[in-house]
PDB file of N, CA and C in Angstrom:
ATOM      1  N   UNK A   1     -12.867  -6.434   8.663  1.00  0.00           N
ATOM      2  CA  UNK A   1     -13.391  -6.137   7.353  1.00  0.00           C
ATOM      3  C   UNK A   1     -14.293  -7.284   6.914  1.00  0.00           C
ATOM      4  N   UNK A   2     -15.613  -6.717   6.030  1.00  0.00           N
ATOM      5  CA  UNK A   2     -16.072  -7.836   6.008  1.00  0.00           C
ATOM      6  C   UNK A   2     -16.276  -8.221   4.183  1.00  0.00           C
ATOM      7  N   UNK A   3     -15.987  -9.013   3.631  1.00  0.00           N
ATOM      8  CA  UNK A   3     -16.050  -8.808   2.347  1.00  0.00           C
ATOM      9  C   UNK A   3     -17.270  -8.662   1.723  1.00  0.00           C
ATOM     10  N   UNK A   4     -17.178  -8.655   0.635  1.00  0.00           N
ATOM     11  CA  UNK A   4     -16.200  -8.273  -0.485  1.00  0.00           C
ATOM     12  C   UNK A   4     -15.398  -6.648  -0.490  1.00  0.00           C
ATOM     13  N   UNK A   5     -14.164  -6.991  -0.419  1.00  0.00           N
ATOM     14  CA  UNK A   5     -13.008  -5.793  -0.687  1.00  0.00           C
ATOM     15  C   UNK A   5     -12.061  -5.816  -1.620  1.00  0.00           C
ATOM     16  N   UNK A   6     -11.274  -4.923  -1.577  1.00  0.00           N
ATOM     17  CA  UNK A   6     -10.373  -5.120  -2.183  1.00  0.00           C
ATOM     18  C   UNK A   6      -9.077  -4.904  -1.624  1.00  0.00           C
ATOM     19  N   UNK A   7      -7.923  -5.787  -2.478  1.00  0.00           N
ATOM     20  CA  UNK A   7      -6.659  -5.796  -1.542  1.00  0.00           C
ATOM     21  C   UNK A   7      -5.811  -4.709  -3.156  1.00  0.00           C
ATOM     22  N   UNK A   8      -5.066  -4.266  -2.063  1.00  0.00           N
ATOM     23  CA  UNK A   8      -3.504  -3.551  -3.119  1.00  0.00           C
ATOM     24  C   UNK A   8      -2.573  -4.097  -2.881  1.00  0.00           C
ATOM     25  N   UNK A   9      -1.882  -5.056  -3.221  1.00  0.00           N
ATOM     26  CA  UNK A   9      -0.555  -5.373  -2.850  1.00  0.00           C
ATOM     27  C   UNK A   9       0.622  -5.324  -3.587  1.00  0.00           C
ATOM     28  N   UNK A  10       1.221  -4.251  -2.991  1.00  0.00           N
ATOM     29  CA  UNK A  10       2.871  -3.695  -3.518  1.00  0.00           C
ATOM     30  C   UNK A  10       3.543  -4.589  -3.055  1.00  0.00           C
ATOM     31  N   UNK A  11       4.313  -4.961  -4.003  1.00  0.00           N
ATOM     32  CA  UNK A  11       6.060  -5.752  -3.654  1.00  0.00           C
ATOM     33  C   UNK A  11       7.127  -4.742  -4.250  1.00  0.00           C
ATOM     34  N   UNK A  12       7.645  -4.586  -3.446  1.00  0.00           N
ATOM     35  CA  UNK A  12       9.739  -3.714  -4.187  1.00  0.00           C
ATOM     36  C   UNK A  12      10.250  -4.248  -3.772  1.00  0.00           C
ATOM     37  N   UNK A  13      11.419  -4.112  -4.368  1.00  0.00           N
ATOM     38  CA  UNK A  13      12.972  -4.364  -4.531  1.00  0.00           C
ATOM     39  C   UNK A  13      13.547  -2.635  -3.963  1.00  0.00           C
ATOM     40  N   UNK A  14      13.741  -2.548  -2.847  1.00  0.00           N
ATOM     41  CA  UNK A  14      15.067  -0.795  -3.056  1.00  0.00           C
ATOM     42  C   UNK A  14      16.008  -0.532  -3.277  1.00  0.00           C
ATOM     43  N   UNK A  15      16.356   0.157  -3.846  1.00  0.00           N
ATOM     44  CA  UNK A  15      17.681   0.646  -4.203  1.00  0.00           C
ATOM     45  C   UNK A  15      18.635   0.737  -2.938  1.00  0.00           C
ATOM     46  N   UNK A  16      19.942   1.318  -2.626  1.00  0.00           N
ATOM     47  CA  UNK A  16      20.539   1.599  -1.560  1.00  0.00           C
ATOM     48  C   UNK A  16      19.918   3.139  -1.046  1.00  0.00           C
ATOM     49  N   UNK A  17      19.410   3.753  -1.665  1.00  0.00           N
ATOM     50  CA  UNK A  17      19.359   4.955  -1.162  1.00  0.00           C
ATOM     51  C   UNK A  17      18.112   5.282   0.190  1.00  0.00           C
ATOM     52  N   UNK A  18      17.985   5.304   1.034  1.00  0.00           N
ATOM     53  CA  UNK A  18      17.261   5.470   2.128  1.00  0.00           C
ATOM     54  C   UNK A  18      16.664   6.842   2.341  1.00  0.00           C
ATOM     55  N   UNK A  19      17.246   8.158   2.047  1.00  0.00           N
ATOM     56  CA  UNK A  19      17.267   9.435   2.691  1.00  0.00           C
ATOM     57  C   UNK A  19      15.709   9.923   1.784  1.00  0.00           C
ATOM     58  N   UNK A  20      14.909   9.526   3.172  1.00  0.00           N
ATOM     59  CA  UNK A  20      13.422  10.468   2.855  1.00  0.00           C
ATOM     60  C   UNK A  20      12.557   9.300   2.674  1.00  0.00           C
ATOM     61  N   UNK A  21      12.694   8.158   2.747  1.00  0.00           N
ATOM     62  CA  UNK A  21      11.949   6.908   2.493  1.00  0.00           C
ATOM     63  C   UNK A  21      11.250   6.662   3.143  1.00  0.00           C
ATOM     64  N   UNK A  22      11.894   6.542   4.765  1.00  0.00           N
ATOM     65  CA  UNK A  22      10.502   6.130   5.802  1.00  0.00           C
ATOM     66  C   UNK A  22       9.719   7.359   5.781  1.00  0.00           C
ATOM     67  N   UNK A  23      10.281   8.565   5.876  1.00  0.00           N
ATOM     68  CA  UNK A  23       9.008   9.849   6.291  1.00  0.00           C
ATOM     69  C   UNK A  23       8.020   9.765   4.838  1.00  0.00           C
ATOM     70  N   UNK A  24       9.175   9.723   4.091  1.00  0.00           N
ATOM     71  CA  UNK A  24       7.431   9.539   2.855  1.00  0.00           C
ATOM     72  C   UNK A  24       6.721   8.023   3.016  1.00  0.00           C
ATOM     73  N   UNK A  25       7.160   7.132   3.462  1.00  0.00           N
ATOM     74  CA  UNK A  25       6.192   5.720   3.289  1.00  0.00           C
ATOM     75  C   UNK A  25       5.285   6.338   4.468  1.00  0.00           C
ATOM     76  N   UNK A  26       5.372   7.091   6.126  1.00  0.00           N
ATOM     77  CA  UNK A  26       4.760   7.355   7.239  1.00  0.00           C
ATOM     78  C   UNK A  26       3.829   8.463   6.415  1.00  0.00           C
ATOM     79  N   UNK A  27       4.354   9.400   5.686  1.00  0.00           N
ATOM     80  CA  UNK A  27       3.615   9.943   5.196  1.00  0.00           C
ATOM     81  C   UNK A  27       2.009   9.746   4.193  1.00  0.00           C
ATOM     82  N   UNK A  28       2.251   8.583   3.148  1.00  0.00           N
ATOM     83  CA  UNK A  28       1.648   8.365   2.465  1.00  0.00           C
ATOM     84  C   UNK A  28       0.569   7.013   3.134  1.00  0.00           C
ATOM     85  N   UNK A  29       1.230   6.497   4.107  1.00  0.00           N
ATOM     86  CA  UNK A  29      -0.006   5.960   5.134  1.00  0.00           C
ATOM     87  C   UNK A  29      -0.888   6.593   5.983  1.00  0.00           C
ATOM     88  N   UNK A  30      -0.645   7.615   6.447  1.00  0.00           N
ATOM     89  CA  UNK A  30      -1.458   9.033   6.805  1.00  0.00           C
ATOM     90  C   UNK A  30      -2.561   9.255   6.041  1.00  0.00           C
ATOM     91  N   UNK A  31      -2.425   9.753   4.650  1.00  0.00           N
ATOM     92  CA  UNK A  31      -3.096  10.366   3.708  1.00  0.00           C
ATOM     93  C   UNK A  31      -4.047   9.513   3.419  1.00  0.00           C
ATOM     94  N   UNK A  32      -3.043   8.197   2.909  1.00  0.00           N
ATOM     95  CA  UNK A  32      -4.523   6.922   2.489  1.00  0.00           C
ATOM     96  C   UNK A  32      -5.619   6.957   3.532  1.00  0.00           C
ATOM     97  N   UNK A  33      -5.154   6.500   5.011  1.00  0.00           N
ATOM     98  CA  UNK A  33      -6.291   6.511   6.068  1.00  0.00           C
ATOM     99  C   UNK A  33      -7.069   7.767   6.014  1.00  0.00           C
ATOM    100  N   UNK A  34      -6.435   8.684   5.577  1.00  0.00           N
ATOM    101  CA  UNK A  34      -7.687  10.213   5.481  1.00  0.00           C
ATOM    102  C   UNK A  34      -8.658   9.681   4.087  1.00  0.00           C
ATOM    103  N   UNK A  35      -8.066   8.584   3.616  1.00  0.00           N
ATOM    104  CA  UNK A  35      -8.625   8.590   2.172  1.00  0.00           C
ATOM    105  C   UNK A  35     -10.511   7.820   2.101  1.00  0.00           C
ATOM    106  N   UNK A  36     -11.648   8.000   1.555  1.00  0.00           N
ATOM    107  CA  UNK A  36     -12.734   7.404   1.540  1.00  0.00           C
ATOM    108  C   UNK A  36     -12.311   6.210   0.925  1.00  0.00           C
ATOM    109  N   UNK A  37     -13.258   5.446   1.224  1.00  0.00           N
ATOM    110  CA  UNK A  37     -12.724   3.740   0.941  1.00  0.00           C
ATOM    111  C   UNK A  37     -11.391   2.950   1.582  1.00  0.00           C
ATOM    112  N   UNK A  38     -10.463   3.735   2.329  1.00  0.00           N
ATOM    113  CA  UNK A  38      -9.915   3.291   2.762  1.00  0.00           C
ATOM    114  C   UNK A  38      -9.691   2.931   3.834  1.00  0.00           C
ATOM    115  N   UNK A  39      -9.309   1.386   3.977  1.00  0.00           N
ATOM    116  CA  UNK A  39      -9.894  -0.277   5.263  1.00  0.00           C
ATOM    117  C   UNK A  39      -8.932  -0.411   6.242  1.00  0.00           C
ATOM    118  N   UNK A  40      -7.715  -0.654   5.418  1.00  0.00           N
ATOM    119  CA  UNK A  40      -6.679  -0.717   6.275  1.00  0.00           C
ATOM    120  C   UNK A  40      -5.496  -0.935   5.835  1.00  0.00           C
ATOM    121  N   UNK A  41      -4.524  -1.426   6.209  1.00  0.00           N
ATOM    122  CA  UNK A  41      -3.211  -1.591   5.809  1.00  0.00           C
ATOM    123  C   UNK A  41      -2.396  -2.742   6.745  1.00  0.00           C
ATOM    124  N   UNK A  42      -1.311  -2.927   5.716  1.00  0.00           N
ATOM    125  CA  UNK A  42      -0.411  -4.287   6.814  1.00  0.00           C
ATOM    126  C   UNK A  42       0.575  -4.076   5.771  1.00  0.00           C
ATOM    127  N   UNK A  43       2.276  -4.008   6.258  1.00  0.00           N
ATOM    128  CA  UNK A  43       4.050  -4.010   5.761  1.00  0.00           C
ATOM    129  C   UNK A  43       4.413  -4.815   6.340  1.00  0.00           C
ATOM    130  N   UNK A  44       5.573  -5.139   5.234  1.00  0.00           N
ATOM    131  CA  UNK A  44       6.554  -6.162   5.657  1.00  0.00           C
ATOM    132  C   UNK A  44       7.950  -5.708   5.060  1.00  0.00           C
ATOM    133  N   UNK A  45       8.887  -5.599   5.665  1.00  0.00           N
ATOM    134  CA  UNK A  45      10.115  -5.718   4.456  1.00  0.00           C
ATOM    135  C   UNK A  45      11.301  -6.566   4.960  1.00  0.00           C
ATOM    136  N   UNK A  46      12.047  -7.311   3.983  1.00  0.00           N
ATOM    137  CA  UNK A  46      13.079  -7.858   4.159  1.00  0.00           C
ATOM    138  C   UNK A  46      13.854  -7.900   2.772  1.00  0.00           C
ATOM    139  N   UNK A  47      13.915  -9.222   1.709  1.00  0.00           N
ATOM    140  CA  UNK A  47      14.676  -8.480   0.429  1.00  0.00           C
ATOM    141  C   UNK A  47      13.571  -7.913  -0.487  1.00  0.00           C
ATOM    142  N   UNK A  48      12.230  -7.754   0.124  1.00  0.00           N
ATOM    143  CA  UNK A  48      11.176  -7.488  -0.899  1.00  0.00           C
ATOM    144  C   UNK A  48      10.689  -6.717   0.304  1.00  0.00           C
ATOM    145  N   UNK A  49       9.747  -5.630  -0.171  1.00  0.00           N
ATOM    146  CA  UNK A  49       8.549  -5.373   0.592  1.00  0.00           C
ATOM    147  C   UNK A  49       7.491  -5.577  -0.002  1.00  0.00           C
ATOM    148  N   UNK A  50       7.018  -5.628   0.999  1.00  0.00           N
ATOM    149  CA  UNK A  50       4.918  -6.188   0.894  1.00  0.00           C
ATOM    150  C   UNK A  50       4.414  -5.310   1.818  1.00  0.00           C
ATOM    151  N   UNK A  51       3.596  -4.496   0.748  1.00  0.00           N
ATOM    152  CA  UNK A  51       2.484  -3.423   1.551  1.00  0.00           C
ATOM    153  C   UNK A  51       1.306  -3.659   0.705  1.00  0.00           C
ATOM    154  N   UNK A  52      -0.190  -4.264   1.779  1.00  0.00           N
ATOM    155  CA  UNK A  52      -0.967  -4.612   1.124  1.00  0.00           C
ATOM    156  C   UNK A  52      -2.059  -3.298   1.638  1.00  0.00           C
ATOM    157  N   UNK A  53      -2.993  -3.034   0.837  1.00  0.00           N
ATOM    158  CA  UNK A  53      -3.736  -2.000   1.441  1.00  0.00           C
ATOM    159  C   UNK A  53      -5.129  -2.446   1.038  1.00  0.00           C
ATOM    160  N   UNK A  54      -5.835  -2.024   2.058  1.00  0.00           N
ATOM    161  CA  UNK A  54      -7.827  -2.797   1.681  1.00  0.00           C
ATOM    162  C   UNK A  54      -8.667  -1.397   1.530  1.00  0.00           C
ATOM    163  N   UNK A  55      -9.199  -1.811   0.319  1.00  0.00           N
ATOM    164  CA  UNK A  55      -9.948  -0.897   0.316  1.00  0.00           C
ATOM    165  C   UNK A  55     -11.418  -1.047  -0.395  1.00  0.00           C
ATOM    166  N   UNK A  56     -12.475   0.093   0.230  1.00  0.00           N
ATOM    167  CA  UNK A  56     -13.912  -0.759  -0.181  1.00  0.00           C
ATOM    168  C   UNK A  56     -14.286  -1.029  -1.463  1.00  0.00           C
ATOM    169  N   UNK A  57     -13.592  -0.177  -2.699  1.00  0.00           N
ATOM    170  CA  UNK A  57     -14.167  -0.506  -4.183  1.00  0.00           C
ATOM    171  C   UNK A  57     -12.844   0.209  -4.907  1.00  0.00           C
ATOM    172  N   UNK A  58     -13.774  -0.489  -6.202  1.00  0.00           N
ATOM    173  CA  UNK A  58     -12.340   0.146  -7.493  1.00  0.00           C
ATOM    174  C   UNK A  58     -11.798   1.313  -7.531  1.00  0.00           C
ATOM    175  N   UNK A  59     -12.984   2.496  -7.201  1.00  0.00           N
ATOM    176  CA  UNK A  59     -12.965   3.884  -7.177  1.00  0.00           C
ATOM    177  C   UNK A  59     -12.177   4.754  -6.231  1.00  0.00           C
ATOM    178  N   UNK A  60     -12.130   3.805  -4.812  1.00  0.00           N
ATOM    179  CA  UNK A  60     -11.935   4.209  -3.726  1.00  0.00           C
ATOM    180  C   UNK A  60      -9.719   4.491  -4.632  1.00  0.00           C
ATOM    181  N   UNK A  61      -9.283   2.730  -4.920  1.00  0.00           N
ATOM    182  CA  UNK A  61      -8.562   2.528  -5.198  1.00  0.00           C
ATOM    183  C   UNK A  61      -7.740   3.656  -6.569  1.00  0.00           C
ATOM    184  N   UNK A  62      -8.742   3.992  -7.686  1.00  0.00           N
ATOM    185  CA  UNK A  62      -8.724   4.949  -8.903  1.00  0.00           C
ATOM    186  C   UNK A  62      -8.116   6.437  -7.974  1.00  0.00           C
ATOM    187  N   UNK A  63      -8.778   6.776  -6.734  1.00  0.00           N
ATOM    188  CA  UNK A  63      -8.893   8.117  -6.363  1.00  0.00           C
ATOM    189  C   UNK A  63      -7.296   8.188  -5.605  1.00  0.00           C
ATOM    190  N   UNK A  64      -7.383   7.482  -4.187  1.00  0.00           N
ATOM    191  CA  UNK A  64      -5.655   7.046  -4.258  1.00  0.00           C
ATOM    192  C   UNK A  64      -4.700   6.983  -4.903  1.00  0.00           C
ATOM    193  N   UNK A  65      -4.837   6.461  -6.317  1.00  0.00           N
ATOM    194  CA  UNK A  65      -3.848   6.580  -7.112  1.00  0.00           C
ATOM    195  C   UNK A  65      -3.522   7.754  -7.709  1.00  0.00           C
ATOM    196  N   UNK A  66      -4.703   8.593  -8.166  1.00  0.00           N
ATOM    197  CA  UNK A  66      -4.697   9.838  -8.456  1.00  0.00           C
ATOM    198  C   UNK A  66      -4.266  10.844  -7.403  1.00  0.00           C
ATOM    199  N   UNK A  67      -4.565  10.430  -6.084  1.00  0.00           N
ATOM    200  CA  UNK A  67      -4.112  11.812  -5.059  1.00  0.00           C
ATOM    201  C   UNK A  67      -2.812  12.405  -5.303  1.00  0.00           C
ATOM    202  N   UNK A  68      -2.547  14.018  -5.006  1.00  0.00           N
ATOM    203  CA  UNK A  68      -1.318  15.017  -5.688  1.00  0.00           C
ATOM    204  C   UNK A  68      -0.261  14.060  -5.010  1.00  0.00           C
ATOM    205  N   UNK A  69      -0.145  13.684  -3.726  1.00  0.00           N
ATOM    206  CA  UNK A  69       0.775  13.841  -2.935  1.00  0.00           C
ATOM    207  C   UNK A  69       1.442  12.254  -3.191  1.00  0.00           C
ATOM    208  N   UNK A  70       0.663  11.359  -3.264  1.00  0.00           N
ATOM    209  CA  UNK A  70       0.941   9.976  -3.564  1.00  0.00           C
ATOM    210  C   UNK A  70       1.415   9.866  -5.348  1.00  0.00           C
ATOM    211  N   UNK A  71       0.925  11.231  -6.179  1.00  0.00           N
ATOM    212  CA  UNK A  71       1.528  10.779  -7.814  1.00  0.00           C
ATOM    213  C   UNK A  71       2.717  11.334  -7.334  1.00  0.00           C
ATOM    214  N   UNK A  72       3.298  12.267  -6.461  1.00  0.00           N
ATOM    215  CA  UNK A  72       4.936  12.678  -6.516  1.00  0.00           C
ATOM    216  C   UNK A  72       5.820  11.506  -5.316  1.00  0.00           C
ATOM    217  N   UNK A  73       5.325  10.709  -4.566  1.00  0.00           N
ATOM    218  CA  UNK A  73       5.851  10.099  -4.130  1.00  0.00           C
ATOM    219  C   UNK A  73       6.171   8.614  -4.812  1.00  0.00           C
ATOM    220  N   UNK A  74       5.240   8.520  -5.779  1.00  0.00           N
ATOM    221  CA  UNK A  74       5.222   7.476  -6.998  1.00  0.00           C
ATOM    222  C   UNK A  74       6.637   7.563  -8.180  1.00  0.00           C
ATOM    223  N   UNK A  75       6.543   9.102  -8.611  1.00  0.00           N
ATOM    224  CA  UNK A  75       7.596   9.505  -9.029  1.00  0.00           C
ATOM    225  C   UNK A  75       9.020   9.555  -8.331  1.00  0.00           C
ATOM    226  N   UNK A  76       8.806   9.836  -7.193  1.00  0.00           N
ATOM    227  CA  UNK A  76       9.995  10.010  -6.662  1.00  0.00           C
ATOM    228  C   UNK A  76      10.532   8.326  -5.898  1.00  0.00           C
ATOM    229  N   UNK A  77       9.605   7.328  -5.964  1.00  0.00           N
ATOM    230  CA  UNK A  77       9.638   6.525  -5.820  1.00  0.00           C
ATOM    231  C   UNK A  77      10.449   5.390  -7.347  1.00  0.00           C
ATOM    232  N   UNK A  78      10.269   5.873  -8.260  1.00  0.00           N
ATOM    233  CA  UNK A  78      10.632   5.286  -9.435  1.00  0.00           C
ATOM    234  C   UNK A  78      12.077   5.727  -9.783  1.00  0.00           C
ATOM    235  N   UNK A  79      12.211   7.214  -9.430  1.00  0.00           N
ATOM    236  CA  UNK A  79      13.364   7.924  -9.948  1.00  0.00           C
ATOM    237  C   UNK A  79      14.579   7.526  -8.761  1.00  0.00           C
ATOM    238  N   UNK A  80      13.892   6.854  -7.608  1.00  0.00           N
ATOM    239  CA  UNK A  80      15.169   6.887  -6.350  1.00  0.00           C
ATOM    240  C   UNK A  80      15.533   5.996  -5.906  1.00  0.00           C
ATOM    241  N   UNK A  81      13.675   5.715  -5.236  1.00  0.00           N
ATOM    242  CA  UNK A  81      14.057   4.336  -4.168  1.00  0.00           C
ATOM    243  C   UNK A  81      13.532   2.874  -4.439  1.00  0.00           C
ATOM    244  N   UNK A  82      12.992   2.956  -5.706  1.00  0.00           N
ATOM    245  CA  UNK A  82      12.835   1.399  -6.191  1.00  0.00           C
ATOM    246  C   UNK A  82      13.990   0.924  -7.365  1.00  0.00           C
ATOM    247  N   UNK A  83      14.451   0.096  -7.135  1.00  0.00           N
ATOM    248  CA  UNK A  83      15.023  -0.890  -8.195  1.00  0.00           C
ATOM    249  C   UNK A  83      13.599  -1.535  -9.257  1.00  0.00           C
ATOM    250  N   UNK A  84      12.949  -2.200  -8.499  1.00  0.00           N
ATOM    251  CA  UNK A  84      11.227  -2.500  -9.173  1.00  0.00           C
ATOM    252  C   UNK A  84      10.324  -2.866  -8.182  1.00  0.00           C
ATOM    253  N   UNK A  85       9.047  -2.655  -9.096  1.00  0.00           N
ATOM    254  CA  UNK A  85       7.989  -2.939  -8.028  1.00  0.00           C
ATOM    255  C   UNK A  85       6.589  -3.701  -8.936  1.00  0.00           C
ATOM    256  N   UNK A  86       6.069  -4.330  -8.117  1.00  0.00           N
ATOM    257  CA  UNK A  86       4.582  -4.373  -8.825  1.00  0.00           C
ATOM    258  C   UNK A  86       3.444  -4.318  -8.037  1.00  0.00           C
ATOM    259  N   UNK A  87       1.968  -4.069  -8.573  1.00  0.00           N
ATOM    260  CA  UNK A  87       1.039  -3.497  -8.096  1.00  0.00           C
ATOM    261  C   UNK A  87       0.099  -4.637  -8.349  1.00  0.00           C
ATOM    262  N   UNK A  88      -0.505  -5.126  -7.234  1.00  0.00           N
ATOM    263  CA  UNK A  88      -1.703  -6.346  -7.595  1.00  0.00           C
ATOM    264  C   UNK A  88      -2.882  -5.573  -7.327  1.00  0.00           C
ATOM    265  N   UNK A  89      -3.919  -5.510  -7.717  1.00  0.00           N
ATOM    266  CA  UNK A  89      -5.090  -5.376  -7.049  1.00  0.00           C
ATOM    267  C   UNK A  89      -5.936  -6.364  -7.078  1.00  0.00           C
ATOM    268  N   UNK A  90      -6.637  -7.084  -6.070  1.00  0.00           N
ATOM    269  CA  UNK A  90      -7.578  -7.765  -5.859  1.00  0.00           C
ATOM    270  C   UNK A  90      -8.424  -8.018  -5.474  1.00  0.00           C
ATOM    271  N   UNK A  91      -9.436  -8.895  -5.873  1.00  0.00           N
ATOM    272  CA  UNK A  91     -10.957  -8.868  -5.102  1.00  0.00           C
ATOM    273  C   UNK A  91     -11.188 -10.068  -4.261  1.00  0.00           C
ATOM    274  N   UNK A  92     -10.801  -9.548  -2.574  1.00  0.00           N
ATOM    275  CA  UNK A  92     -11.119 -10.444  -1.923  1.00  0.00           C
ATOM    276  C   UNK A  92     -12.603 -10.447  -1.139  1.00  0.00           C
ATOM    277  N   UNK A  93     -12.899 -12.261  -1.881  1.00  0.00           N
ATOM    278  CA  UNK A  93     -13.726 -12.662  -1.519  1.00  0.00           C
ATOM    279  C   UNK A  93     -14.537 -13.968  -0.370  1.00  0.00           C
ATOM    280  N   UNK A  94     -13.231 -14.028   0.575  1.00  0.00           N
ATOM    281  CA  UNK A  94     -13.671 -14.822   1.528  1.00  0.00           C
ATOM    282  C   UNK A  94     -12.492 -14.350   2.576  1.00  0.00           C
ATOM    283  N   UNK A  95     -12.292 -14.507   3.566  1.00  0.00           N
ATOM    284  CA  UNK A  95     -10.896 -14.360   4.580  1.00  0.00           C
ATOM    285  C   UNK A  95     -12.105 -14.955   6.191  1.00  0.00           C
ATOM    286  N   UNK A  96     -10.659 -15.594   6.711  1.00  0.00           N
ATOM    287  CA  UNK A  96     -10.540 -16.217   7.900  1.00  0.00           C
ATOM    288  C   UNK A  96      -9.357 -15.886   8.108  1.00  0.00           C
ATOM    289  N   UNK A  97      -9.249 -15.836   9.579  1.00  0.00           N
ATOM    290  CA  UNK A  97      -8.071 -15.556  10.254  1.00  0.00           C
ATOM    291  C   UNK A  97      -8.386 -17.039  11.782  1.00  0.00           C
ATOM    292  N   UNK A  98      -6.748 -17.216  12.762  1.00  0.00           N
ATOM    293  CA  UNK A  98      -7.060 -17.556  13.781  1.00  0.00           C
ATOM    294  C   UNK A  98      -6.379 -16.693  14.634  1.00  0.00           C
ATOM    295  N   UNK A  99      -6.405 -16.961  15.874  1.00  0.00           N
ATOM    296  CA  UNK A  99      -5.483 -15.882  16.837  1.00  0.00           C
ATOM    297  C   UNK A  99      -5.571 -16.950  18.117  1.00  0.00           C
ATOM    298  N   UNK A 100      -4.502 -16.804  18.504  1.00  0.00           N
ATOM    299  CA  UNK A 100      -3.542 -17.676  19.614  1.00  0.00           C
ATOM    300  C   UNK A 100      -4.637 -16.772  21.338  1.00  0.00           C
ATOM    301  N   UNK A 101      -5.407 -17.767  22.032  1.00  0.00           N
ATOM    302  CA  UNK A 101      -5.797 -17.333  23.410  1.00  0.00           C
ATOM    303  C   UNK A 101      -4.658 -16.690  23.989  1.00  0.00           C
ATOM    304  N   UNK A 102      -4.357 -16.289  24.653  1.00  0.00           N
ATOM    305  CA  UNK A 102      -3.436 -16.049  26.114  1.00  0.00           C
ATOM    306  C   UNK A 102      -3.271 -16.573  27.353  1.00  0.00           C
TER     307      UNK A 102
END
């Protein structure tokens, strides 16, 4: 990616309840990648999760949020499997990475 982008980054807390969690998180990473403006993605979970998502502009980000399938997994996300969460969005404007030869 080359900037300027933008990052989404979710953090939760989950509840105990598991049943339907991974197929909707597999699910709703599907949809985004069908989504315009959308870069890429990277998860993590341990007592928090971190799901950051890149995407090319504000709009790209506005339309995602609005999609049918991601407002009922939002809901059903609030009503089940989060304890809490928060939503960053940001404008990244420089990134470097390194990577280990072989």
């Amino acid at each position: 990616m080359t900037p300027p982008y933008y990052a989404v980054i979710f953090t939760s807390v989950r509840t105990e309840i598991t049943e339907g969690y991974e197929e909707m998180a597999a699910l709703m990473e599907k949809l985004a990648k069908e989504q315009d403006g959308f870069l890429g993605v990277e998860s993590a979970r341990n007592e928090i999760g971190i799901t950051v998502s890149y995407w090319r502009d504000l709009e790209s980000i506005k339309k995602w949020k609005q999609q049918t399938d991601h407002l009922q997994a939002q809901q059903k996300g609030r009503a089940v499997w989060y304890k809490n969460y928060t939503t960053r969005i940001a404008l990244v404007e420089r990134e470097y990475s390194f990577e280990r030869e072989s």
